[in-house]
C-alpha atoms as a PDB file:
ATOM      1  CA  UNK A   1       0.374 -15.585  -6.462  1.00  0.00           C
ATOM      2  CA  UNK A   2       3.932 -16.749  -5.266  1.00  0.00           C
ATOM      3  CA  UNK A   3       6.403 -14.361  -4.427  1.00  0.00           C
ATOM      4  CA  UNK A   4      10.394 -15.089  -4.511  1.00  0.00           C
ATOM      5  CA  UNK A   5      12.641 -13.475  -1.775  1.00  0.00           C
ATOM      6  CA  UNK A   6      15.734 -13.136  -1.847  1.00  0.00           C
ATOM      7  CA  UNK A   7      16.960 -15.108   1.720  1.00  0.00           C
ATOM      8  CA  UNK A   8      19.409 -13.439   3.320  1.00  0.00           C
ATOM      9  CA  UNK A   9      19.645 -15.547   6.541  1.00  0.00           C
ATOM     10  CA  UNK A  10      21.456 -14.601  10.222  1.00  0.00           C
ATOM     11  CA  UNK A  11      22.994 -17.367  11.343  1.00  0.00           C
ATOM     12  CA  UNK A  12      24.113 -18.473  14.966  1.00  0.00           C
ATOM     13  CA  UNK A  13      27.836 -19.878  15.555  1.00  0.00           C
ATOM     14  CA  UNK A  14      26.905 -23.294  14.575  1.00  0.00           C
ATOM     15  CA  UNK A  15      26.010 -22.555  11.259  1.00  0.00           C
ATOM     16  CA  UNK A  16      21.954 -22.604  12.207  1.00  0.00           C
ATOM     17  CA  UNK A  17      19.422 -20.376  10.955  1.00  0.00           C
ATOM     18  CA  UNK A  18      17.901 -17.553  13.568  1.00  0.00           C
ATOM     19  CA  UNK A  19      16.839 -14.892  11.486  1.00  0.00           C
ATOM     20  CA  UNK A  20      16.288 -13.324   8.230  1.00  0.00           C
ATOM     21  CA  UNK A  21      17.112  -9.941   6.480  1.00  0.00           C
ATOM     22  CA  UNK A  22      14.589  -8.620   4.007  1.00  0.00           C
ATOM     23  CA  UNK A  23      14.142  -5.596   2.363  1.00  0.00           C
ATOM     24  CA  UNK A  24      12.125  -3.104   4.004  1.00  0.00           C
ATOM     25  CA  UNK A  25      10.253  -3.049   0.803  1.00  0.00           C
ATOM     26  CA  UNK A  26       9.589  -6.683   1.121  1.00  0.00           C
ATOM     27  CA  UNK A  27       8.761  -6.286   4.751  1.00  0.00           C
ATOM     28  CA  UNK A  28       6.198  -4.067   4.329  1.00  0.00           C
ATOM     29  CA  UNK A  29       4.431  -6.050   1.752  1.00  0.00           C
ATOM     30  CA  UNK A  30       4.470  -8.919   4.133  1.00  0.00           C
ATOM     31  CA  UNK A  31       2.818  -6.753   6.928  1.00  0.00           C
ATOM     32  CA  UNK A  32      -0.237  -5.493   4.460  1.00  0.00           C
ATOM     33  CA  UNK A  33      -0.698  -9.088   2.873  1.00  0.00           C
ATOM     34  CA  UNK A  34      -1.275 -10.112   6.437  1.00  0.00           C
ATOM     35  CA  UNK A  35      -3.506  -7.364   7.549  1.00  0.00           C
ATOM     36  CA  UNK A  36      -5.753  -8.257   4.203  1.00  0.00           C
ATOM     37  CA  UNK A  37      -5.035 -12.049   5.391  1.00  0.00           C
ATOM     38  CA  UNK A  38      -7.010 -11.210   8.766  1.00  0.00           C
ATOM     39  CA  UNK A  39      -9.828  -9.227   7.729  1.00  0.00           C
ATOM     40  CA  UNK A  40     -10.627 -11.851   5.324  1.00  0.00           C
ATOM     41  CA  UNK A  41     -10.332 -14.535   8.274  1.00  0.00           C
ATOM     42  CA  UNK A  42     -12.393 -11.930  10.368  1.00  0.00           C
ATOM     43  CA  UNK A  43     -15.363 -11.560   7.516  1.00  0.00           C
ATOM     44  CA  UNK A  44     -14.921 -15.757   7.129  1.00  0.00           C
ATOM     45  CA  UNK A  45     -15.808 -16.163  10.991  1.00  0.00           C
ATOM     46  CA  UNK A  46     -18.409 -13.346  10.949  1.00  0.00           C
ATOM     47  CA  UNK A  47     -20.622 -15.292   8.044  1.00  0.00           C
ATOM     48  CA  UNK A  48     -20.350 -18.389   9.678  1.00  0.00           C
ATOM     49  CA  UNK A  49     -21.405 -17.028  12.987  1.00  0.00           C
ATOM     50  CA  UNK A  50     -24.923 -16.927  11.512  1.00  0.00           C
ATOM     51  CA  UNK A  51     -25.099 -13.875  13.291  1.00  0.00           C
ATOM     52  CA  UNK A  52     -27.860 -11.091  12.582  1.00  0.00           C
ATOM     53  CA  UNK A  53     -25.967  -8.943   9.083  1.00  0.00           C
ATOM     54  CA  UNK A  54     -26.543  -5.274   9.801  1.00  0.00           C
ATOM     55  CA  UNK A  55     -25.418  -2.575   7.956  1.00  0.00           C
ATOM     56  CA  UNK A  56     -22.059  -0.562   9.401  1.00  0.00           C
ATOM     57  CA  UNK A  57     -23.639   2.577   9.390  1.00  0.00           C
ATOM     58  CA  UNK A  58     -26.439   0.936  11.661  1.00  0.00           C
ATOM     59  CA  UNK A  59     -23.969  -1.130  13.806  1.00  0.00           C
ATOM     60  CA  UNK A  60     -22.091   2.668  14.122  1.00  0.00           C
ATOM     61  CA  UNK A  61     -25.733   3.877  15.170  1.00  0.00           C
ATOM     62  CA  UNK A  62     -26.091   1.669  17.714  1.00  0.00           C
ATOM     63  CA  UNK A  63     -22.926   1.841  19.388  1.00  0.00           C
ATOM     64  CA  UNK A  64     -23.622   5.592  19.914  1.00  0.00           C
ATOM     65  CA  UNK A  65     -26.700   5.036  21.294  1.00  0.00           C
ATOM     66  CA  UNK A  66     -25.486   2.352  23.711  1.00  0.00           C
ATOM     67  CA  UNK A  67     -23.425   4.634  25.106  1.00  0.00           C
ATOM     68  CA  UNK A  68     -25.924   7.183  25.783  1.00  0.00           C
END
């Protein structure tokens, strides 16, 4: 899905572009669309670890118990 912003641009004395003004709205939409971004990266390195798959509840398990 493309999104359109509106560009409202901050521009340094020779005319060049050196920052951007979005809506907060708009902001905050960027900052969750890259959180989901990462955890799918995250899951896509996980699987092709072809690390052991264990359940979270088991994983939470035996964290507590390492720590024992």
């Amino acid at each position: 899905m493309k999104t359109a912003f509106k560009r409202n641009y901050i521009r340094d004395r020779q005319g060049r572009r050196i920052g951007v003004v979005l809506p907060l709205a708009e902001y905050e939409k960027l900052l969750a669309d890259l959180e989901k971004l990462d955890s799918i990266r995250a899951y896509d390195e996980a699987l092709a670890s072809g690390d052991e798959v264990i359940p979270f509840q088991q994983a939470i398990k035996e964290i507590e118990f390492s720590r024992k």
